[in-house]
C-alpha atoms as a PDB file:
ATOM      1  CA  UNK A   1      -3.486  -2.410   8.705  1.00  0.00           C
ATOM      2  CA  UNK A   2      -1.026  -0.059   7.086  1.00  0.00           C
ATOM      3  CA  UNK A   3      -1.442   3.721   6.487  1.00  0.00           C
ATOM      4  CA  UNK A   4      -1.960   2.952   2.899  1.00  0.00           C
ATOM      5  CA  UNK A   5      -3.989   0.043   3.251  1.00  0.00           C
ATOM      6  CA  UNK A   6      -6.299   1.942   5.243  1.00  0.00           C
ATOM      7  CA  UNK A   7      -6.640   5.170   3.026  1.00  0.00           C
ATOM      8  CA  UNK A   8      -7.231   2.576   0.337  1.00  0.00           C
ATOM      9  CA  UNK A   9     -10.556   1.260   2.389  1.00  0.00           C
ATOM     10  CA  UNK A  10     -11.666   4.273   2.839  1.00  0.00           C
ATOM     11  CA  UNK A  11     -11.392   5.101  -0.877  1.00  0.00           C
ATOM     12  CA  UNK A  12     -13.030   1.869  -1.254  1.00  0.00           C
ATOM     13  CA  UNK A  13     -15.846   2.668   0.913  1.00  0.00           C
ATOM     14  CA  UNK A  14     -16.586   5.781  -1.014  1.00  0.00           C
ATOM     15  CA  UNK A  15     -16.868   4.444  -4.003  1.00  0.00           C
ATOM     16  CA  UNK A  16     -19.421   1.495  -2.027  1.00  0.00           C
ATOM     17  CA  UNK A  17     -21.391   4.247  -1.519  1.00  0.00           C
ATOM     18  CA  UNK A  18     -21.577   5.860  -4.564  1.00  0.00           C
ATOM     19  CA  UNK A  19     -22.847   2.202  -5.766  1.00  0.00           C
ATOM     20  CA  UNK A  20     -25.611   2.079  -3.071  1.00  0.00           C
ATOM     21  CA  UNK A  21     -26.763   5.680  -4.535  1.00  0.00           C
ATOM     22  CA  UNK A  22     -26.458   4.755  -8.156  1.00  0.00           C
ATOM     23  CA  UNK A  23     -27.801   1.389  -7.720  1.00  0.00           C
ATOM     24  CA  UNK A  24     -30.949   3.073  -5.355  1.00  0.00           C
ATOM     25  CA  UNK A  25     -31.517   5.436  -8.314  1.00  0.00           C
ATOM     26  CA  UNK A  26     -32.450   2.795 -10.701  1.00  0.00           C
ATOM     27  CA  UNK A  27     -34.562   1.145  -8.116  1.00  0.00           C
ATOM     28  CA  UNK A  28     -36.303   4.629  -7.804  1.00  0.00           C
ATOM     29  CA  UNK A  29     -36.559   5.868 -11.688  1.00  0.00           C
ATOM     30  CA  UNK A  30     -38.052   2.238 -12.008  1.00  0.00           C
ATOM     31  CA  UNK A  31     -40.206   2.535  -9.384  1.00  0.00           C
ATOM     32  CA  UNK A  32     -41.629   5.930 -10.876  1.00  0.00           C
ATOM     33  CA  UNK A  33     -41.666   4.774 -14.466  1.00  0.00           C
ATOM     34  CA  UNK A  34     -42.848   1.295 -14.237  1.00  0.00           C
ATOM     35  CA  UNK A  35     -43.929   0.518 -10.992  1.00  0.00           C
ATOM     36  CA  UNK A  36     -41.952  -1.817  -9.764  1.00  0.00           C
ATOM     37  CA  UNK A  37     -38.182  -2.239  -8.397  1.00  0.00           C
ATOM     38  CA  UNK A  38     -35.790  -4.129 -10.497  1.00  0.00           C
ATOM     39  CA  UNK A  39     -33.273  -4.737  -7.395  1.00  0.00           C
ATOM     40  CA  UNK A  40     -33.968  -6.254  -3.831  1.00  0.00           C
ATOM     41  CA  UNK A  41     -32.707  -4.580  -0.824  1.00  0.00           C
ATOM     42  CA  UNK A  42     -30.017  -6.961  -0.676  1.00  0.00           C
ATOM     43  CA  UNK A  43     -29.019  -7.067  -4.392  1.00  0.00           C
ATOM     44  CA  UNK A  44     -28.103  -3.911  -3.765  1.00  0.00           C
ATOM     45  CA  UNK A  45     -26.544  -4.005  -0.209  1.00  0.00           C
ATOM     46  CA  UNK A  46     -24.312  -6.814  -1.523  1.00  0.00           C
ATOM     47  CA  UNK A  47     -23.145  -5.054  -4.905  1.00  0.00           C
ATOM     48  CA  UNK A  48     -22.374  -2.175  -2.624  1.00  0.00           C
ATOM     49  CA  UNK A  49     -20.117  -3.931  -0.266  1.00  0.00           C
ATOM     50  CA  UNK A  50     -18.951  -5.912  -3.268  1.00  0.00           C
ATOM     51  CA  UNK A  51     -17.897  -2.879  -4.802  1.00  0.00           C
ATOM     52  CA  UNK A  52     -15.637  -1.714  -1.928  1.00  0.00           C
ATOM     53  CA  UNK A  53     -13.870  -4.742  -1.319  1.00  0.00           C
ATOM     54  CA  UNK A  54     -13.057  -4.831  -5.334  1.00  0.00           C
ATOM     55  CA  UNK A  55     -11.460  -1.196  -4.892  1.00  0.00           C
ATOM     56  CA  UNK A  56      -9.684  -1.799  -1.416  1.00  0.00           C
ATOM     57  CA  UNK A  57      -8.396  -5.141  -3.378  1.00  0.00           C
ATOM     58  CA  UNK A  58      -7.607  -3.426  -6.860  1.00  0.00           C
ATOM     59  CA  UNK A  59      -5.824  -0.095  -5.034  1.00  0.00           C
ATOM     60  CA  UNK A  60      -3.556  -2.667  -2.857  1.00  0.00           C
ATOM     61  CA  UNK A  61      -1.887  -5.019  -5.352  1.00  0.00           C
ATOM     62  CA  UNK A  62      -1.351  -1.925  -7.638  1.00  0.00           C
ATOM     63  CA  UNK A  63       0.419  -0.082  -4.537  1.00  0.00           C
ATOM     64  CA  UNK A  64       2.125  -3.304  -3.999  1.00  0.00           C
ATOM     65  CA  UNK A  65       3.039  -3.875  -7.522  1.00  0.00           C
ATOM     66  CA  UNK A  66       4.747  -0.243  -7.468  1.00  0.00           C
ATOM     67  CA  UNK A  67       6.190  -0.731  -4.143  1.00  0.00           C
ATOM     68  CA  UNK A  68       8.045  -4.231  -5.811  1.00  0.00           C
ATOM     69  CA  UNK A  69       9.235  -2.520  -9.238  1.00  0.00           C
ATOM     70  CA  UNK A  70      10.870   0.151  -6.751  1.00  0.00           C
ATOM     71  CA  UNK A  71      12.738  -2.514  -4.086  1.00  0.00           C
ATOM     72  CA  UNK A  72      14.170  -4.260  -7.174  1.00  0.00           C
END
């Protein structure tokens, strides 16, 4: 893994996370309001892990995309 590739994991794996809290919010509001959770445990373990492999994905081709419009 490149430099790049790996800053854009980690970017990717912060904005995971801020699913996970987001998603556990609704689950808790929910919980509170109606008493019950709208999301299983792995609902939202999945759409969190989802979500950083969709930014690590996006944040590469657009760094490669730049990197080709420069070489040509």
């Amino acid at each position: 893994m490149s430099k790049s590739q790996l800053q854009n994991w980690r970017k990717g794996m912060i904005v995971g996370f801020y699913a996970y809290m987001f998603l556990l919010l609704i689950n808790i509001f929910s919980d509170l309001s109606v008493g019950s959770e709208p999301l299983s445990s792995i609902v939202i373990f999945w759409s969190g892990f989802g979500v950083a492999l969709v930014v690590e994905f996006v944040l590469n081709r657009k760094e490669k995309k730049v990197d080709e419009t420069h070489t040509s």
